[in-house]
Protein backbone atom coordinates (compact mmCIF):
# COMPACT_ATOMS: atom_id res chain seq x y z
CA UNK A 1 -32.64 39.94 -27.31
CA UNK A 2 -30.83 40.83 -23.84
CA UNK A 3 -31.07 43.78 -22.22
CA UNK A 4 -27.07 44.32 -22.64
CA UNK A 5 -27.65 44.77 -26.47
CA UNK A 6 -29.51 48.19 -28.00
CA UNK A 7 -32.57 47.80 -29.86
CA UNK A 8 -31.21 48.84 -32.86
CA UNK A 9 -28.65 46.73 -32.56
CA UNK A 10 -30.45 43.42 -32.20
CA UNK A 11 -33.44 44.97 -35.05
CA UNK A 12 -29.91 44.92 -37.60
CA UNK A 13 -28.86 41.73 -36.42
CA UNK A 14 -32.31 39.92 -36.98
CA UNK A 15 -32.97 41.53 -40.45
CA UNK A 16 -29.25 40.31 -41.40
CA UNK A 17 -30.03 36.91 -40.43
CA UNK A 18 -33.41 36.41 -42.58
CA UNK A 19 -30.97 37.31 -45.77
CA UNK A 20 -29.94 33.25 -47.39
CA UNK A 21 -26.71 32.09 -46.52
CA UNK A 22 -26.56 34.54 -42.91
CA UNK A 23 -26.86 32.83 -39.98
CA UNK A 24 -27.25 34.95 -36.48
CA UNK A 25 -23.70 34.55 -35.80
CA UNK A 26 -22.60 36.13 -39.16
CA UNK A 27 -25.51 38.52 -38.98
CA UNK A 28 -24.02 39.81 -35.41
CA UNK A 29 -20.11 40.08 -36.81
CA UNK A 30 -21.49 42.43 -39.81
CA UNK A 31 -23.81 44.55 -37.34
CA UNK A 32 -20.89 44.85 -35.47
CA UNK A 33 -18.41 46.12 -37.87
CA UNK A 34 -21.18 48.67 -39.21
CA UNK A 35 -20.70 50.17 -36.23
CA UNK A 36 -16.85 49.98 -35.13
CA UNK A 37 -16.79 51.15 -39.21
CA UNK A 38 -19.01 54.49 -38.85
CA UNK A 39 -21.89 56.25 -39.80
CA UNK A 40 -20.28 56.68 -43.17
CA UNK A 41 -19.86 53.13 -43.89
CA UNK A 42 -23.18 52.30 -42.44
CA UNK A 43 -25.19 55.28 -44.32
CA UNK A 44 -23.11 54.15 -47.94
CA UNK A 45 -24.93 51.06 -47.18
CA UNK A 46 -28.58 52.04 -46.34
CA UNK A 47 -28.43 54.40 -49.62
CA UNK A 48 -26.65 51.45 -51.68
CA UNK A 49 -30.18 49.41 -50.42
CA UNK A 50 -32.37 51.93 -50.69
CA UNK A 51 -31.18 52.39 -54.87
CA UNK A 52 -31.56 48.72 -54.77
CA UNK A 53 -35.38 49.21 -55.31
CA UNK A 54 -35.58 52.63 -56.57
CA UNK A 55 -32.95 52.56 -59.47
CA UNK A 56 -33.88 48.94 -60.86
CA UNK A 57 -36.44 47.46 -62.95
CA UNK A 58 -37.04 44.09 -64.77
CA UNK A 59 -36.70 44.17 -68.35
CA UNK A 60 -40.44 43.90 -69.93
CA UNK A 61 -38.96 41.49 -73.09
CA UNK A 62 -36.30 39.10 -71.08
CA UNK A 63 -37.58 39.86 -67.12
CA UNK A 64 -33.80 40.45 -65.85
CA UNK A 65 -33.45 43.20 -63.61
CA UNK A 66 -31.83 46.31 -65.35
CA UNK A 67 -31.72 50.24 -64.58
CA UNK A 68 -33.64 50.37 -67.95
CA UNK A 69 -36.50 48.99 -69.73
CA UNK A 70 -36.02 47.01 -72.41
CA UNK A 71 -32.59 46.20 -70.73
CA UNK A 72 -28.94 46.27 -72.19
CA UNK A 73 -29.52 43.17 -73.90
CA UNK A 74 -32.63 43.40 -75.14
CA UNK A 75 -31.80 46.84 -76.70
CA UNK A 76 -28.32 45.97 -78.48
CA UNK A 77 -28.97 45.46 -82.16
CA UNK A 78 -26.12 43.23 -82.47
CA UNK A 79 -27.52 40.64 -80.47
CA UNK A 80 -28.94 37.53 -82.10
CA UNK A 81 -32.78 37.10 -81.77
CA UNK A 82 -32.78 33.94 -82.66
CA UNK A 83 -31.07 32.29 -79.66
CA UNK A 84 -32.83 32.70 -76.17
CA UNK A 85 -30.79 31.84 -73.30
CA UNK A 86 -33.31 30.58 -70.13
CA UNK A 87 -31.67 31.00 -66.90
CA UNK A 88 -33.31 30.17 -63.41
CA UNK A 89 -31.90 33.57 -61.69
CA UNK A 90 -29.99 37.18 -63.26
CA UNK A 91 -27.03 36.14 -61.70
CA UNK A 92 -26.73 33.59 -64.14
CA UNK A 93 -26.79 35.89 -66.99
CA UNK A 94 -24.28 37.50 -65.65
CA UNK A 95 -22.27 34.52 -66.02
CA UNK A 96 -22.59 33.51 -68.91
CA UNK A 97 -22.09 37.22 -70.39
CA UNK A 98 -18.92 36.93 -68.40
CA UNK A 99 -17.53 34.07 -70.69
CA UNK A 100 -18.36 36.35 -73.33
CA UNK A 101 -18.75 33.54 -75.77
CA UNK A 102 -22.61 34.37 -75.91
CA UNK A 103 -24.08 36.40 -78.21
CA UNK A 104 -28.02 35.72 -78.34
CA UNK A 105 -31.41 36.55 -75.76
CA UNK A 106 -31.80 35.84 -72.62
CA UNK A 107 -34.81 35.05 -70.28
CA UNK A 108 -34.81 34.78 -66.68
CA UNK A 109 -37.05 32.35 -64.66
CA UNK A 110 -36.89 34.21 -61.45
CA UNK A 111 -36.21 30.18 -59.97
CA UNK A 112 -36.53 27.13 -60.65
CA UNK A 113 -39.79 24.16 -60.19
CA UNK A 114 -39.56 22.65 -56.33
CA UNK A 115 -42.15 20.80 -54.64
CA UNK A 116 -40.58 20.99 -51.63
CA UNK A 117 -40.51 24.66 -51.53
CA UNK A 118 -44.28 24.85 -52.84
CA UNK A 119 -42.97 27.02 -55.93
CA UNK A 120 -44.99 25.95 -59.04
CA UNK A 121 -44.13 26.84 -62.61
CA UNK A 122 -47.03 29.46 -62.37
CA UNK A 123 -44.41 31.18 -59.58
CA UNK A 124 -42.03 31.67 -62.60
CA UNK A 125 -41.82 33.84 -65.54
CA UNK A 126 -43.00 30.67 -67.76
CA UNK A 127 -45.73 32.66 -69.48
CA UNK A 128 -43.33 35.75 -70.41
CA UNK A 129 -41.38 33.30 -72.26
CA UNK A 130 -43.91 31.36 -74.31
CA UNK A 131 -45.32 34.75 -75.24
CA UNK A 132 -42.13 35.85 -76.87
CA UNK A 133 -41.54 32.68 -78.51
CA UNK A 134 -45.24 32.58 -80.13
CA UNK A 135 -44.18 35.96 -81.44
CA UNK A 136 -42.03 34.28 -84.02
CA UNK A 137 -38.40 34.39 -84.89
CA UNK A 138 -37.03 32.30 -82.35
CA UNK A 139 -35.30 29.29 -83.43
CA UNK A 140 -33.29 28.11 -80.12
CA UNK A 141 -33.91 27.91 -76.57
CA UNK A 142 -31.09 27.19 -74.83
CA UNK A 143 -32.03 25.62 -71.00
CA UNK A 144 -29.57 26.61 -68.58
CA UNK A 145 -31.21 25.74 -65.55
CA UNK A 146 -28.63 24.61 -62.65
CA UNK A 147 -27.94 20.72 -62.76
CA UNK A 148 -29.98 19.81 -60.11
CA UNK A 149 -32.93 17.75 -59.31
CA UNK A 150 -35.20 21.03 -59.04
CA UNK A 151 -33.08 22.48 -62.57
CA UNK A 152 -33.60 19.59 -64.35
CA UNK A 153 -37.67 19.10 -63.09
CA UNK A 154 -37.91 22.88 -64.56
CA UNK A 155 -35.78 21.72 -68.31
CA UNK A 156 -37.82 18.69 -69.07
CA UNK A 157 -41.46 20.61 -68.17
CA UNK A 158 -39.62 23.58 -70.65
CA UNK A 159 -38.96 21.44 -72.75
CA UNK A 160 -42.27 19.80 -72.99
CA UNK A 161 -44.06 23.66 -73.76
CA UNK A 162 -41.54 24.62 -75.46
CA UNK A 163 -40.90 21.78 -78.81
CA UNK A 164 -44.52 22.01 -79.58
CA UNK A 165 -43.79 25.67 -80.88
CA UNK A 166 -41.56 24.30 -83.71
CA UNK A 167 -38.54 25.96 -81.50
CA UNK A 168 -35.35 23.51 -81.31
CA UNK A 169 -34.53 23.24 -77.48
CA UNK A 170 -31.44 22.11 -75.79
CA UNK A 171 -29.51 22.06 -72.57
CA UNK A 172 -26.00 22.94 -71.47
CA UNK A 173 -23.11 20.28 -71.92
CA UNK A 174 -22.84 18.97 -68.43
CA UNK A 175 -19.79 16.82 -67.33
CA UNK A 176 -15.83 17.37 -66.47
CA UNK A 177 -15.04 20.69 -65.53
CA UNK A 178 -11.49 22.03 -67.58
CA UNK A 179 -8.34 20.92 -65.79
CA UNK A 180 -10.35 18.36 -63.35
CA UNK A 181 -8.90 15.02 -63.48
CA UNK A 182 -10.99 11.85 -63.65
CA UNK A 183 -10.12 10.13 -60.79
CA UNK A 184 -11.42 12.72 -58.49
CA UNK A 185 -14.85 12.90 -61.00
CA UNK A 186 -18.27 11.38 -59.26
CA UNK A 187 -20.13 8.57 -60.82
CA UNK A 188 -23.06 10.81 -62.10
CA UNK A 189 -20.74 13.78 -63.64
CA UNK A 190 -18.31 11.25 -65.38
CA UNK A 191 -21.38 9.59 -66.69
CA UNK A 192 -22.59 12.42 -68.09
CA UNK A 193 -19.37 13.24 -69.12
CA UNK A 194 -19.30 10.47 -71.68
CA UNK A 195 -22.61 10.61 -72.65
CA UNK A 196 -21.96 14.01 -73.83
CA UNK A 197 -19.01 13.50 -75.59
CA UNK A 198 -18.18 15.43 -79.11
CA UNK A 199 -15.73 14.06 -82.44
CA UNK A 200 -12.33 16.05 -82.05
């Protein structure tokens, strides 16, 4: 940090830049406009952060984070308990309750298996889920882990807990996205593509 550039300034600017997907450079532009916006703009914020921890909690049954425990889902009768839905982070609930074509459980891994990043399956909420699913009643776990090498290392070792329980597990359809055209379709995701095809 130079001496042309306030403490506080530069404090903002290097807690910006730890957050994923902020480099110091975008960091510095939104440091920036906090100020040229006000102390209005910039104290919204630090109370919008502040709730961030204070106002949420993660569901005891499903482990999304919610403003109440058991969460939204987990409390509405009409849900199906048969179904769980596992999902590597709560964005992806959101999602898929966006589509609205879901009506069932959901549980959130909190991430995904990866090596590389030394997280383990004892760094997710495995254990959470095999609890529930010893409890009885489920019938179908859904894996909706991302389709990527770390997604699909996280499916197969669900998979491999999971079937022993008498619980039917399968995976999202993966292949052509709606209005994509073939041409323009990889090798891998036009394989999969036809591999997953269904009778009309």
């Amino acid at each position: 940090m130079t001496t042309a550039m306030p403490r506080a300034v530069g404090r903002l600017i290097e807690g910006l830049s730890r957050l994923p997907g902020i480099g110091p450079k975008t960091a510095s532009r939104l440091t920036y406009y906090l100020l040229r916006a006000g102390q209005g703009e910039a104290e919204a914020l630090a109370e919008a952060l502040a709730a961030l921890h204070q106002e949420t909690v993660l569901c005891s049954v499903c482990c999304n984070i919610s403003e109440s425990d058991p969460c939204a889902v987990c409390a509405d009768p009409q849900r199906t308990r048969e179904t769980v839905c596992v999902v590597e982070e709560p964005l992806d609930v959101v999602a898929i309750e966006n589509t609205g074509s879901y009506k069932g459980m959901y549980h959130v891994l909190h991430g995904h298996i990866s090596p590389m990043e030394r997280i383990g399956p004892d760094d997710l909420r495995i254990q959470q889920l095999l609890r529930r699913l010893e409890g009885g009643g489920v019938r179908e776990v859904i894996v909706a882990t991302n389709p990527t090498l770390e997604g699909d290392a996280t499916a197969i070792y669900l998979a491999r807990l999971v079937q022993p329980l008498g619980v039917t597990v399968t995976r999202l359809a993966l292949g052509l996205p709606r209005g994509g055209d073939l041409e323009y379709a990889d090798r891998m995701t036009l394989a999969e593509a036809i591999a997953g095809r269904r009778r009309i």
